[in-house]
PDB file of N, CA and C in Angstrom:
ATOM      1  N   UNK A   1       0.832  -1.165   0.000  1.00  0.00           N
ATOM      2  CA  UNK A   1       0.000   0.000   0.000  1.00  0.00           C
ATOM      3  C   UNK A   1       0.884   1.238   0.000  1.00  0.00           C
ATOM      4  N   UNK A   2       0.313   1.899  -0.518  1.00  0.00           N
ATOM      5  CA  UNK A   2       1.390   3.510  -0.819  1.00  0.00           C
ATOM      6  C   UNK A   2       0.049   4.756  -0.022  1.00  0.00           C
ATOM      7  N   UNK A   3       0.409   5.508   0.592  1.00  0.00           N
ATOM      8  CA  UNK A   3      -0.242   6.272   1.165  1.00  0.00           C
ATOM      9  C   UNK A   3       0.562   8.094   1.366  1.00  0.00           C
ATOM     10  N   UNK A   4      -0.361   9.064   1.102  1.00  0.00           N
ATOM     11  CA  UNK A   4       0.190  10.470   0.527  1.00  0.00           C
ATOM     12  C   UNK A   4      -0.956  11.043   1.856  1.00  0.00           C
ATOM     13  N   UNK A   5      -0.442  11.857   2.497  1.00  0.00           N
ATOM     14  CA  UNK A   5      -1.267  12.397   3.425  1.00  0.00           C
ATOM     15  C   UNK A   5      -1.803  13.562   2.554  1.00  0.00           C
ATOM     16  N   UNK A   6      -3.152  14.056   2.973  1.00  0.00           N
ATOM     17  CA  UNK A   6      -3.269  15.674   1.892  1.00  0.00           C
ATOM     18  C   UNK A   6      -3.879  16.948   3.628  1.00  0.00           C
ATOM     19  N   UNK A   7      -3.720  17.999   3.525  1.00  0.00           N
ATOM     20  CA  UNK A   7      -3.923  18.715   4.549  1.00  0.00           C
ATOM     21  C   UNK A   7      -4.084  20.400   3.573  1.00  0.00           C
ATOM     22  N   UNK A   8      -5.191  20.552   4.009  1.00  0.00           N
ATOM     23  CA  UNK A   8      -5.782  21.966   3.243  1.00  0.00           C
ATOM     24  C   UNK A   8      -4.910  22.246   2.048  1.00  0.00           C
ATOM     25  N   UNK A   9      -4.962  21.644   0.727  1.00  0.00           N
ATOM     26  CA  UNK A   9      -4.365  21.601  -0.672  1.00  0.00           C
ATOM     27  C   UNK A   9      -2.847  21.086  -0.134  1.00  0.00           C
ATOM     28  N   UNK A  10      -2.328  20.888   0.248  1.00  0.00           N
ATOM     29  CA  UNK A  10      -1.189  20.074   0.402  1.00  0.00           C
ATOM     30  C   UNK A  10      -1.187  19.001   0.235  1.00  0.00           C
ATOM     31  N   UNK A  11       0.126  18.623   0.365  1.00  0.00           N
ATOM     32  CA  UNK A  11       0.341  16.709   0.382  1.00  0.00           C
ATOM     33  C   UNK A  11       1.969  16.302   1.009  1.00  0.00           C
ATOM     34  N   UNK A  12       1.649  16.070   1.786  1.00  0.00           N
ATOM     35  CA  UNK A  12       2.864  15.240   2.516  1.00  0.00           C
ATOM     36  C   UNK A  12       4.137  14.721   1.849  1.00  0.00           C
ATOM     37  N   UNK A  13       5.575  15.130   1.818  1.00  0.00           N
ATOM     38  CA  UNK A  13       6.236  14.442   1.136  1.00  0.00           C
ATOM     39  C   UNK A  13       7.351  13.887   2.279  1.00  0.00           C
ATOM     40  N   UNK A  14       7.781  12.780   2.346  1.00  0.00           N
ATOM     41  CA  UNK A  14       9.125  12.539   3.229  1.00  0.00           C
ATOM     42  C   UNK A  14       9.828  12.588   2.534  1.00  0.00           C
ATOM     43  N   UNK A  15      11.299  12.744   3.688  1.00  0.00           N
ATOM     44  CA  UNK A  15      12.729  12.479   2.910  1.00  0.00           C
ATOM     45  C   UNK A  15      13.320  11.231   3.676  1.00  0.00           C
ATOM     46  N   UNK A  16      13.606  10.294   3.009  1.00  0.00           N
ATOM     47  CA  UNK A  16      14.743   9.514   2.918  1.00  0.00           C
ATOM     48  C   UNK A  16      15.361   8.580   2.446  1.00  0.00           C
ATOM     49  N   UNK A  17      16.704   8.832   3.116  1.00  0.00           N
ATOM     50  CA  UNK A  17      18.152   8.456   1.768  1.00  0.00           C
ATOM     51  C   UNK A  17      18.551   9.609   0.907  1.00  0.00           C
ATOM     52  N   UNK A  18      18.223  10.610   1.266  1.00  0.00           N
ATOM     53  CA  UNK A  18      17.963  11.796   0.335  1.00  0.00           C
ATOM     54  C   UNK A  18      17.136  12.246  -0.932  1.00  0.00           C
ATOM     55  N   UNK A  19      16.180  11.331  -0.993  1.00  0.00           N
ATOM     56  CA  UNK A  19      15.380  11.084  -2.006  1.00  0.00           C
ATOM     57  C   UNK A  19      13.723  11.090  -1.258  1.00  0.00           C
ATOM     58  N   UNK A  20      13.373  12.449  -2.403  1.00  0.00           N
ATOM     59  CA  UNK A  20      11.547  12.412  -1.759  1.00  0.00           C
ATOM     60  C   UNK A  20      10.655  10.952  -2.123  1.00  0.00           C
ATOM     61  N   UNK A  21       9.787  10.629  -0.791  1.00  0.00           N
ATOM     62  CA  UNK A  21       8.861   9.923  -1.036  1.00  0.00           C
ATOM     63  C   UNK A  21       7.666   9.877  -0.502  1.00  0.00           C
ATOM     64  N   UNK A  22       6.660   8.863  -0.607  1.00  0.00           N
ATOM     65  CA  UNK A  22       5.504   8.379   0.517  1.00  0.00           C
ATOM     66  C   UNK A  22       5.338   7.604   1.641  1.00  0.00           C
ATOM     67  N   UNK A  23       4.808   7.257   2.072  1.00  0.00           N
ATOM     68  CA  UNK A  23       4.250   6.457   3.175  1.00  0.00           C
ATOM     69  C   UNK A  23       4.295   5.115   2.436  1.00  0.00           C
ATOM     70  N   UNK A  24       4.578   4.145   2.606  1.00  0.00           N
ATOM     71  CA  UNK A  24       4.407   2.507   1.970  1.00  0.00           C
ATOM     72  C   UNK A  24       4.179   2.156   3.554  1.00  0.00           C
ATOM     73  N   UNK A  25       3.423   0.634   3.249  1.00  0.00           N
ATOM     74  CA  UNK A  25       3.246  -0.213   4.621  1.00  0.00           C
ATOM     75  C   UNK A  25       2.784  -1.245   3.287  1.00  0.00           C
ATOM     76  N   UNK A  26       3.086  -2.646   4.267  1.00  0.00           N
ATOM     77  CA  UNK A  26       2.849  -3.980   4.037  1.00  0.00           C
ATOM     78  C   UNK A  26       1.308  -4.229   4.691  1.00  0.00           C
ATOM     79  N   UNK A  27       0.108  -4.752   4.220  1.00  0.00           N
ATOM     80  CA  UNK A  27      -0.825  -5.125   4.644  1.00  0.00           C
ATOM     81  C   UNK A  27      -0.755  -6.503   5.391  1.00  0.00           C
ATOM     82  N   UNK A  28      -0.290  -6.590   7.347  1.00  0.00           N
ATOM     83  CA  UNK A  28      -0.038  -7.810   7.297  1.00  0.00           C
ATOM     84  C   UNK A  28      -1.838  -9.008   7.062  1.00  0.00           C
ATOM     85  N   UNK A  29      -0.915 -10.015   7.285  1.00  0.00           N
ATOM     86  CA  UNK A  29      -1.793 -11.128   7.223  1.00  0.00           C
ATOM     87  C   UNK A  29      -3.236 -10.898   8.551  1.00  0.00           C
ATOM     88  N   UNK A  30      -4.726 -10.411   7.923  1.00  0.00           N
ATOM     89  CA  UNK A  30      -5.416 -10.879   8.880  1.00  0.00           C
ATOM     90  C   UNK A  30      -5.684  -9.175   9.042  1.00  0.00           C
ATOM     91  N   UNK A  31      -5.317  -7.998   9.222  1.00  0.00           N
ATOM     92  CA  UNK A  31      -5.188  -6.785   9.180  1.00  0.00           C
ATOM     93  C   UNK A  31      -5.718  -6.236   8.265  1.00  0.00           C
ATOM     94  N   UNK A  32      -6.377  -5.465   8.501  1.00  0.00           N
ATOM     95  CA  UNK A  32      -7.476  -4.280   7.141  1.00  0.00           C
ATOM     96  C   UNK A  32      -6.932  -3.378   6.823  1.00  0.00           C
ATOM     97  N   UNK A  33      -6.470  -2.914   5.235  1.00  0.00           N
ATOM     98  CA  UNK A  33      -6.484  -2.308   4.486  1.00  0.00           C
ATOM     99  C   UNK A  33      -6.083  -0.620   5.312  1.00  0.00           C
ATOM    100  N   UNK A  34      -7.365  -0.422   6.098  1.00  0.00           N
ATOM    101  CA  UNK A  34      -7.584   0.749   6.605  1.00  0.00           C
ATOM    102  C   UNK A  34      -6.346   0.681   7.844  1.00  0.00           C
ATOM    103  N   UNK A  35      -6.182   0.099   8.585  1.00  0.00           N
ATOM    104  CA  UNK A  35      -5.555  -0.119   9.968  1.00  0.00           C
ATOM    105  C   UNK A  35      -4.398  -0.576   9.367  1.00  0.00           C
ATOM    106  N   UNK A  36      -3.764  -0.269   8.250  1.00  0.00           N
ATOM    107  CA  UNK A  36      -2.343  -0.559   7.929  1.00  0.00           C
ATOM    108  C   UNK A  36      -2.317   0.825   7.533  1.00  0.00           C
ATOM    109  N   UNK A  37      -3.133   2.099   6.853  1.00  0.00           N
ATOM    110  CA  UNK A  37      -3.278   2.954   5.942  1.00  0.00           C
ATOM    111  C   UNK A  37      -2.816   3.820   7.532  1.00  0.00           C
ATOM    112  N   UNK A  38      -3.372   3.445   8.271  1.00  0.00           N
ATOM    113  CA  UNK A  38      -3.121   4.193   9.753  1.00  0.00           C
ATOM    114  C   UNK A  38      -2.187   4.145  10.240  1.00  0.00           C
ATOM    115  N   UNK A  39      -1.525   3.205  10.401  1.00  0.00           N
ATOM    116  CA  UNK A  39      -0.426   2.855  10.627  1.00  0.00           C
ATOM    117  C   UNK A  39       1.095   3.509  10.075  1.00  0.00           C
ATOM    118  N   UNK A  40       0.707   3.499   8.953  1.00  0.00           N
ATOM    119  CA  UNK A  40       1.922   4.332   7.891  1.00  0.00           C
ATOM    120  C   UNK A  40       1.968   5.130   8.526  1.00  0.00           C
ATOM    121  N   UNK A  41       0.886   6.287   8.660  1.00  0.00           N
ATOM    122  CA  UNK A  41       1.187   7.334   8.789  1.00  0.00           C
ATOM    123  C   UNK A  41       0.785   8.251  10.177  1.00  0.00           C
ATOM    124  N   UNK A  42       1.384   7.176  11.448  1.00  0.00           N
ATOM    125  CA  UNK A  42       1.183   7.345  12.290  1.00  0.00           C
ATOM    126  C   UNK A  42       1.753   8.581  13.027  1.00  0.00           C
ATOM    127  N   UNK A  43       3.264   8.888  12.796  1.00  0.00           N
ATOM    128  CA  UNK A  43       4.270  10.239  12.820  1.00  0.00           C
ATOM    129  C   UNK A  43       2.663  11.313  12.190  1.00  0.00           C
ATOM    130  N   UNK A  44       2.425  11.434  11.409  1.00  0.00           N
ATOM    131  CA  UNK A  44       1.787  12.654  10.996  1.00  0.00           C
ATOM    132  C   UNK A  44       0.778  12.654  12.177  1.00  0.00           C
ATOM    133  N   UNK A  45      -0.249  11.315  11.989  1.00  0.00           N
ATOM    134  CA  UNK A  45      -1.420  11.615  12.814  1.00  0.00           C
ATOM    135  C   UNK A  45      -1.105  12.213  14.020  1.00  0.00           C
ATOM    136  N   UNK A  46       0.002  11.658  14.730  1.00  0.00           N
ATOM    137  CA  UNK A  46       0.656  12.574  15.802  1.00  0.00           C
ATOM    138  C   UNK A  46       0.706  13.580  16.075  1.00  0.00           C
ATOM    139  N   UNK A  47       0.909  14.279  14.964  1.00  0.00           N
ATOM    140  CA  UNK A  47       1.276  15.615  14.905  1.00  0.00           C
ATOM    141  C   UNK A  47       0.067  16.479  14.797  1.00  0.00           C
ATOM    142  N   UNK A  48      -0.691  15.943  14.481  1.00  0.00           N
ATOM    143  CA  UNK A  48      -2.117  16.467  13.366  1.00  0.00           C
ATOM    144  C   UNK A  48      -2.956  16.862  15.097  1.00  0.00           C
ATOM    145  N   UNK A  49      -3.872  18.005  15.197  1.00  0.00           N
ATOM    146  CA  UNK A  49      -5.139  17.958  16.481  1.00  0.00           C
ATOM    147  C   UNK A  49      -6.138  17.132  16.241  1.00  0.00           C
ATOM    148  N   UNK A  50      -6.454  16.909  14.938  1.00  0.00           N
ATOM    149  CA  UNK A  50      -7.857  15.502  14.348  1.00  0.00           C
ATOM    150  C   UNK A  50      -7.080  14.574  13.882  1.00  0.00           C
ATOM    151  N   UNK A  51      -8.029  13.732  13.917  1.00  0.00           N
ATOM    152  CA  UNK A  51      -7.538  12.432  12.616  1.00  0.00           C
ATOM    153  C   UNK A  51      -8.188  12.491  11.773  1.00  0.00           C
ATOM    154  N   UNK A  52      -7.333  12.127  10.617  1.00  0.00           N
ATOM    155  CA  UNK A  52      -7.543  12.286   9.050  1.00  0.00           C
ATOM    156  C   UNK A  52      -8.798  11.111   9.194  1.00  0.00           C
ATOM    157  N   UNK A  53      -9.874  11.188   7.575  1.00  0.00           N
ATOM    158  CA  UNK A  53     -10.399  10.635   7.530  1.00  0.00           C
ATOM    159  C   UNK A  53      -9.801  10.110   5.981  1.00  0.00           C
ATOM    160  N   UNK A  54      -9.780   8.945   5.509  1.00  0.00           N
ATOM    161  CA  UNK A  54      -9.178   7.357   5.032  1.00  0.00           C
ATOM    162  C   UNK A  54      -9.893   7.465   3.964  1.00  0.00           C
ATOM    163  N   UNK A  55      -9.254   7.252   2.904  1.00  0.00           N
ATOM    164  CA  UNK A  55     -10.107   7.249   1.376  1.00  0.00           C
ATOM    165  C   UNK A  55      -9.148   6.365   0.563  1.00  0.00           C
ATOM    166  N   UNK A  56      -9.529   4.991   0.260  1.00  0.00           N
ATOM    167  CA  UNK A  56      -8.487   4.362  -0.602  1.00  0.00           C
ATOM    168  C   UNK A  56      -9.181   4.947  -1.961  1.00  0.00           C
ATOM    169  N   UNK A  57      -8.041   5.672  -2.921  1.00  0.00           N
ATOM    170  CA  UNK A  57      -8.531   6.639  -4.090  1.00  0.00           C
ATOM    171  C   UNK A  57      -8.249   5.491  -5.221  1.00  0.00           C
ATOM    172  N   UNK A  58      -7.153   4.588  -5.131  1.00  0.00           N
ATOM    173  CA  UNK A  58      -6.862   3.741  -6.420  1.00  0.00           C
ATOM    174  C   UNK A  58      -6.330   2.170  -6.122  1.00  0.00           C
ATOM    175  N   UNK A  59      -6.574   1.210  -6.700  1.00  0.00           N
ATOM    176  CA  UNK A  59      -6.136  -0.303  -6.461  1.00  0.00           C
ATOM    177  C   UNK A  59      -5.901  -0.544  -7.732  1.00  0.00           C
ATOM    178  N   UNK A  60      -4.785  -1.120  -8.314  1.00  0.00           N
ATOM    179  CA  UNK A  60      -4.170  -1.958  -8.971  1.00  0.00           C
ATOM    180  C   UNK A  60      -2.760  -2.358  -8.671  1.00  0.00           C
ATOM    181  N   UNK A  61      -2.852  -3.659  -9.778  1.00  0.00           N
ATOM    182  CA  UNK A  61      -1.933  -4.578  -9.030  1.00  0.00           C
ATOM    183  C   UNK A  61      -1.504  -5.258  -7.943  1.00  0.00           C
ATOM    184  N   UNK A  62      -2.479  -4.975  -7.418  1.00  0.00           N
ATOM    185  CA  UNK A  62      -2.558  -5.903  -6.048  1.00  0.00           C
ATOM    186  C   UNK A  62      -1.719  -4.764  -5.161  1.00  0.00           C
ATOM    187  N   UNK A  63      -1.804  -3.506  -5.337  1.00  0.00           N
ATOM    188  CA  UNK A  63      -1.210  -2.338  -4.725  1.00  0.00           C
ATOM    189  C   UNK A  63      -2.628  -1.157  -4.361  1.00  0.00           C
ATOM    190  N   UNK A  64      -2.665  -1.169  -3.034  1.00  0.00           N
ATOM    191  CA  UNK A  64      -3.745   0.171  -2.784  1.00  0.00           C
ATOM    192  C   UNK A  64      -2.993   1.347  -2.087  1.00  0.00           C
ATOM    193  N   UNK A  65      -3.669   2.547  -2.766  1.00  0.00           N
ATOM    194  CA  UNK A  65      -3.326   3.558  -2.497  1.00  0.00           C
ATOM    195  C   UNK A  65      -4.389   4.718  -1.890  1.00  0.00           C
ATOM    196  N   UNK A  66      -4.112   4.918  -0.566  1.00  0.00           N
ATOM    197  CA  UNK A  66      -4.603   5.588   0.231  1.00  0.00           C
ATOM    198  C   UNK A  66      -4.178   7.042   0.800  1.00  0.00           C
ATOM    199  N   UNK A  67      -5.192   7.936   0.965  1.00  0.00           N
ATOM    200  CA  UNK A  67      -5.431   9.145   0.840  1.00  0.00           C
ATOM    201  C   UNK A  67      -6.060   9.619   2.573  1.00  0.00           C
ATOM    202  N   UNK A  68      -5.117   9.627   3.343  1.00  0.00           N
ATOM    203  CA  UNK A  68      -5.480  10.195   4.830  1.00  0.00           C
ATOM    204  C   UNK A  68      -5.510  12.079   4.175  1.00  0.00           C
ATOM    205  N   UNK A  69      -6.918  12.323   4.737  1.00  0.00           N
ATOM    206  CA  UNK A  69      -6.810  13.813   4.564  1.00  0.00           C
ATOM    207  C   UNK A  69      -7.383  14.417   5.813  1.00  0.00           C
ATOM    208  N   UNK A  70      -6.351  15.676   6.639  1.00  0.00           N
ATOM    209  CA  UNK A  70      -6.740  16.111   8.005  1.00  0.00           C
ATOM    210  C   UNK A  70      -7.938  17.522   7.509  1.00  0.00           C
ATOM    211  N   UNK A  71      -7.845  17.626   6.516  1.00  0.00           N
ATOM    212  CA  UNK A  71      -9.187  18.837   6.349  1.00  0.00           C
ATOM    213  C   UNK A  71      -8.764  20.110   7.262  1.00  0.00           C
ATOM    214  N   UNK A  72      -9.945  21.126   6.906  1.00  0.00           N
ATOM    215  CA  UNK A  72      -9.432  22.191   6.509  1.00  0.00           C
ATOM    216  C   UNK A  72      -9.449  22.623   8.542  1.00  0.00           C
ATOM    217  N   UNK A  73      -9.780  21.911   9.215  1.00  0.00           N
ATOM    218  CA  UNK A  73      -9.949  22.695  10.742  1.00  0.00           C
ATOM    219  C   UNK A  73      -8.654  21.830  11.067  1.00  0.00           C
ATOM    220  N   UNK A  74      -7.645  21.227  10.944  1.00  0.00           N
ATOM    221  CA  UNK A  74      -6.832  20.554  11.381  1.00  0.00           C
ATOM    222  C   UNK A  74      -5.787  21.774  12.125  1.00  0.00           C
ATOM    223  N   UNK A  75      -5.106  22.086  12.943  1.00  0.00           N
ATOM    224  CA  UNK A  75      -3.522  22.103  12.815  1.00  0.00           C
ATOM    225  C   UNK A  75      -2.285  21.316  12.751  1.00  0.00           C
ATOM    226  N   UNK A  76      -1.642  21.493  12.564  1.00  0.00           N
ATOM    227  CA  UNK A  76      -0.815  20.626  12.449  1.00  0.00           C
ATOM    228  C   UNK A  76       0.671  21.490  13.913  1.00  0.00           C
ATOM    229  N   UNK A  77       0.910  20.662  14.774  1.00  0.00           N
ATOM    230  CA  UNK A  77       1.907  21.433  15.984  1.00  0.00           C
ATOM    231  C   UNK A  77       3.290  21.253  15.731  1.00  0.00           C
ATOM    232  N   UNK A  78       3.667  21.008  14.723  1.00  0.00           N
ATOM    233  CA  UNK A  78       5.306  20.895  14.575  1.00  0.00           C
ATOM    234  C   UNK A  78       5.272  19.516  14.293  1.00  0.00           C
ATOM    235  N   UNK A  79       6.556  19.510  13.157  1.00  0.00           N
ATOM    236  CA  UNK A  79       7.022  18.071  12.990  1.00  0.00           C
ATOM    237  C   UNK A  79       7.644  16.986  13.894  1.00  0.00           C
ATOM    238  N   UNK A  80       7.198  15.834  14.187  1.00  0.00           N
ATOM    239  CA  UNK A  80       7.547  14.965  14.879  1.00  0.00           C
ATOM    240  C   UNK A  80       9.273  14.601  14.342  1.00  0.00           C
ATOM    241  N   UNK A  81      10.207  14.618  15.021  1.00  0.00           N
ATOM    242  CA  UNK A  81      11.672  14.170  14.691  1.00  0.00           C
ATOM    243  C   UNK A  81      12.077  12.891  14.191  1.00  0.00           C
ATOM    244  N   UNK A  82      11.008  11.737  14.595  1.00  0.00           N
ATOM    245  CA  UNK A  82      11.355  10.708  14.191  1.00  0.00           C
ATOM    246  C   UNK A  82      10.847  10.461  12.161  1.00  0.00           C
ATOM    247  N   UNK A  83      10.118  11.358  11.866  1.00  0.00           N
ATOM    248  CA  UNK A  83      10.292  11.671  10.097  1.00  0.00           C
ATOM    249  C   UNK A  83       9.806  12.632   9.770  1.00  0.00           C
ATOM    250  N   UNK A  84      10.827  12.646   8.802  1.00  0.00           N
ATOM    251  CA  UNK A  84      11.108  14.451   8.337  1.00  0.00           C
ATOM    252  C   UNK A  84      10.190  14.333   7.394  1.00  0.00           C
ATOM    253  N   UNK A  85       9.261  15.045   7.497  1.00  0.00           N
ATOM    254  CA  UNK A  85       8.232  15.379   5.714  1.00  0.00           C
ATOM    255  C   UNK A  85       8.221  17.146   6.010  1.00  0.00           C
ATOM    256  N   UNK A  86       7.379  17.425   4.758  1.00  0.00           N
ATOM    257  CA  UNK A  86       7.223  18.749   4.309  1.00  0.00           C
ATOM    258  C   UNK A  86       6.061  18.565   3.729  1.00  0.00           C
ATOM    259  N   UNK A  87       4.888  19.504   3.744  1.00  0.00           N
ATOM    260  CA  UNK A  87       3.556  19.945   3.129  1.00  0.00           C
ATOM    261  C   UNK A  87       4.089  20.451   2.585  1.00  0.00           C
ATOM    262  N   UNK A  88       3.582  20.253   1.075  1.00  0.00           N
ATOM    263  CA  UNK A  88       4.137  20.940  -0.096  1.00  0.00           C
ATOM    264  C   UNK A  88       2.766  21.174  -0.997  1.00  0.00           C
ATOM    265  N   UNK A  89       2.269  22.137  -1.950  1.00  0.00           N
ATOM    266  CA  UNK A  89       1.537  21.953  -2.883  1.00  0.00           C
ATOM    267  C   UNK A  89       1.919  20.771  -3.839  1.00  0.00           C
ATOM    268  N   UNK A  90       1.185  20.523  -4.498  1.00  0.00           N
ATOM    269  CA  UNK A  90       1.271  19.514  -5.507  1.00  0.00           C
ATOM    270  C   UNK A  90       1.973  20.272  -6.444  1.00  0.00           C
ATOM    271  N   UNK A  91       2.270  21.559  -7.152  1.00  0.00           N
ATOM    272  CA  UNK A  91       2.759  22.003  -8.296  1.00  0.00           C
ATOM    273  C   UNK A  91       4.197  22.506  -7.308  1.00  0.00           C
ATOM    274  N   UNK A  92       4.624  22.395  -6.071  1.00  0.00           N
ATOM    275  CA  UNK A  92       5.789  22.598  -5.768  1.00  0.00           C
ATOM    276  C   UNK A  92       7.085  21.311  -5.422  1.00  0.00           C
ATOM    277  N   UNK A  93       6.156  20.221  -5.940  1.00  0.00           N
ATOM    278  CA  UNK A  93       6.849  18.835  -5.296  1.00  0.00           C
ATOM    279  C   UNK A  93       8.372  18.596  -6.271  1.00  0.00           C
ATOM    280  N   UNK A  94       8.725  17.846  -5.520  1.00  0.00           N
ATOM    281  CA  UNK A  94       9.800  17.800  -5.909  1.00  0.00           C
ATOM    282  C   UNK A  94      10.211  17.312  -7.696  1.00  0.00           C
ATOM    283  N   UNK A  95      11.456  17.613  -8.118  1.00  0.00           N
ATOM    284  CA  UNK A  95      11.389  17.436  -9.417  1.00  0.00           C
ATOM    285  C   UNK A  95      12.029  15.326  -9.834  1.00  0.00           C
ATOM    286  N   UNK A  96      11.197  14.695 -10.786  1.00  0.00           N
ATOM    287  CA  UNK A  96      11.189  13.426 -10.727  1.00  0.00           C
ATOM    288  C   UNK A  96      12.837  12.617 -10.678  1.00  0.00           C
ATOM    289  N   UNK A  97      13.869  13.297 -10.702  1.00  0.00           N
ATOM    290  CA  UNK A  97      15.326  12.759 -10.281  1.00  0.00           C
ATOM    291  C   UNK A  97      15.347  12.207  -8.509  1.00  0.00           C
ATOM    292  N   UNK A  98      14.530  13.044  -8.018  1.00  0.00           N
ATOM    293  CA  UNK A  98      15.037  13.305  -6.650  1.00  0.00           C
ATOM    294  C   UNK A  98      14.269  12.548  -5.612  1.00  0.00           C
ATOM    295  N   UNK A  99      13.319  11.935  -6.568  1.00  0.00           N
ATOM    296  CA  UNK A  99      12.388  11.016  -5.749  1.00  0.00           C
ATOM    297  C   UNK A  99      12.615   9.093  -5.719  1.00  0.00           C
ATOM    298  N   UNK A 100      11.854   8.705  -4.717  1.00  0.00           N
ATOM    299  CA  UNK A 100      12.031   7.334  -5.122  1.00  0.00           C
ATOM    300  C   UNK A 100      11.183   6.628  -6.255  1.00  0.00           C
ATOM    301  N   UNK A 101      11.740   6.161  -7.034  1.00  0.00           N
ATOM    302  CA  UNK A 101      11.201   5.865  -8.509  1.00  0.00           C
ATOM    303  C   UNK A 101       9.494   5.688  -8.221  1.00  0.00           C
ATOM    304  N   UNK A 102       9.665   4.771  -7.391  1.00  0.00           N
ATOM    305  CA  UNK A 102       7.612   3.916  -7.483  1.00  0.00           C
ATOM    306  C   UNK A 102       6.974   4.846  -7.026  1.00  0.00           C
ATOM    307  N   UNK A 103       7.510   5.544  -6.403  1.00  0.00           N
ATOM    308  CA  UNK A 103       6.717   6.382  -5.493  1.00  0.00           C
ATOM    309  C   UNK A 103       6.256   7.802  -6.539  1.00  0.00           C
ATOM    310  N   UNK A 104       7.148   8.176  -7.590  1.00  0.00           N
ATOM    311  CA  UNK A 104       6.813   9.325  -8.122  1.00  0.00           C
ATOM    312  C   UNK A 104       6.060   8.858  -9.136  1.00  0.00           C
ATOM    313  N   UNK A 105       6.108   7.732  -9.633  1.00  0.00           N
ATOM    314  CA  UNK A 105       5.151   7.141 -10.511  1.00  0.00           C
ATOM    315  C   UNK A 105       3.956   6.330 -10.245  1.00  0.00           C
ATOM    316  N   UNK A 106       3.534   6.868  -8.583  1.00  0.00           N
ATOM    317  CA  UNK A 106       2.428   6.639  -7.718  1.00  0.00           C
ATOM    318  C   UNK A 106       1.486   7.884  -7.946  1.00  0.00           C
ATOM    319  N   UNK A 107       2.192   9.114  -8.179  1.00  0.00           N
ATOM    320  CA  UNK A 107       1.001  10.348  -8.057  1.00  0.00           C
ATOM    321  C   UNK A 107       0.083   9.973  -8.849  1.00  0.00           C
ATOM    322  N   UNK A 108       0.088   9.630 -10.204  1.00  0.00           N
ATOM    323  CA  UNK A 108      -1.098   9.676 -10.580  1.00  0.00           C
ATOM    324  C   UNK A 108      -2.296   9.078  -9.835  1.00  0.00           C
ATOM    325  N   UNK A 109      -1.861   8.145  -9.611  1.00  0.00           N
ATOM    326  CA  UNK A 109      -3.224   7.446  -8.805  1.00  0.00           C
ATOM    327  C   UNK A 109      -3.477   8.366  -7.741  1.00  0.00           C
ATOM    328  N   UNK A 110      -3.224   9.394  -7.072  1.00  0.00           N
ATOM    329  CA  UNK A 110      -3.500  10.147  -6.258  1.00  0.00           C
ATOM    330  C   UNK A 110      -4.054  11.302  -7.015  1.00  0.00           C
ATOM    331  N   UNK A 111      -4.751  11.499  -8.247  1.00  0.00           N
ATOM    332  CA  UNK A 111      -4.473  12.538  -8.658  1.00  0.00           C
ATOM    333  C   UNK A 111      -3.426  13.502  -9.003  1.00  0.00           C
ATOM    334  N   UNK A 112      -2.468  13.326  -8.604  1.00  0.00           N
ATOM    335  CA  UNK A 112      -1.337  14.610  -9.006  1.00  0.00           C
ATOM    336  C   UNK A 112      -0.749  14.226 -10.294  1.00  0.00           C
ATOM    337  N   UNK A 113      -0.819  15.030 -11.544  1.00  0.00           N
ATOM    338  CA  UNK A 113      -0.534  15.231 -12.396  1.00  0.00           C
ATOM    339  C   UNK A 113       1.034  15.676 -12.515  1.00  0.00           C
ATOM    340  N   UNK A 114       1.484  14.734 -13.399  1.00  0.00           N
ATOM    341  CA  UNK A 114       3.171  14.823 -13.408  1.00  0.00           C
ATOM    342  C   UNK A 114       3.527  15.776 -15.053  1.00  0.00           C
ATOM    343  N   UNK A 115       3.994  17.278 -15.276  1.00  0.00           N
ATOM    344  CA  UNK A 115       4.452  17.197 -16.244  1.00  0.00           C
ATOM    345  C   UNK A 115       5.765  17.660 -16.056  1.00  0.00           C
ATOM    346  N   UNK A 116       6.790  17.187 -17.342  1.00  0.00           N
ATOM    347  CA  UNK A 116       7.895  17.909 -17.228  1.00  0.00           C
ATOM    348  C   UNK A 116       8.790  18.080 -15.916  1.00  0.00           C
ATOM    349  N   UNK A 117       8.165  16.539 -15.409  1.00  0.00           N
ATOM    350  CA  UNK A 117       8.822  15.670 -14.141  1.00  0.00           C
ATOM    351  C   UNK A 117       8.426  16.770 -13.293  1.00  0.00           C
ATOM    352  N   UNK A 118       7.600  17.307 -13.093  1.00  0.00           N
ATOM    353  CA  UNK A 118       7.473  17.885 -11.779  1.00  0.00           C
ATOM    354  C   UNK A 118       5.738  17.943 -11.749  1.00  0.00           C
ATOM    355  N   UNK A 119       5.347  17.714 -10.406  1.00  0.00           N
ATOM    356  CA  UNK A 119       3.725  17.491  -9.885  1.00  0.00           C
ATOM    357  C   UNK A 119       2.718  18.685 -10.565  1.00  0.00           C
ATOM    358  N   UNK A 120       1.505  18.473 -10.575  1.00  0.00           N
ATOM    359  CA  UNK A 120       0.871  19.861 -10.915  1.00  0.00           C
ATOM    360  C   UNK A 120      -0.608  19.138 -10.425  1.00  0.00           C
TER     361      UNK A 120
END
């Protein structure tokens, strides 16, 4: 499962290895879809005053991709240390060298439109 947090027109990007990415988690055996989608992105929910509400937006390949969004009354209190992300607009994300391959060729299924290797 690949999972992109979104927060009032934003979208969540991490760094690491030096390379932007998403949230991935393994769906274990016996465990729902949703309660792995939670899991990923547990550092944010942390951070977040609500919890996001869970929208798997796309499935193929035996790959789901989920969409935690904290909406527009959220704050968010500072980044948690244990992972570094950045809210970024979608037309400010990073340019497609700098990311981890699957992961930048995940936006679409999230909606984000890739041209000229960079999000829009």
């Amino acid at each position: 499962m690949v999972v992109i947090p979104a927060w009032k027109g934003q979208l969540a990007v991490q760094s690491r290895d030096g390379l932007a990415g998403l949230w991935h988690e393994f769906i274990p055996q016996g465990a729902t879809p949703l309660r792995a989608a939670m899991k990923a992105v547990r550092t944010v929910s942390a951070d977040a005053t609500v919890l996001p509400v869970f929208t798997c937006v796309a499935r193929t390949g035996g790959v789901e991709f989920w969409r935690p969004d904290y909406g527009q009354h959220c704050s968010m209190r500072g980044q948690p240390c244990t992972t570094q992300y950045q809210w970024r607009m979608p037309q400010e994300l990073p340019s497609r060298e700098t990311w981890h391959q699957p992961h930048f060729e995940s936006l679409p299924h999230f909606g984000v439109w890739c041209r000229n290797g960079q999000g829009g």
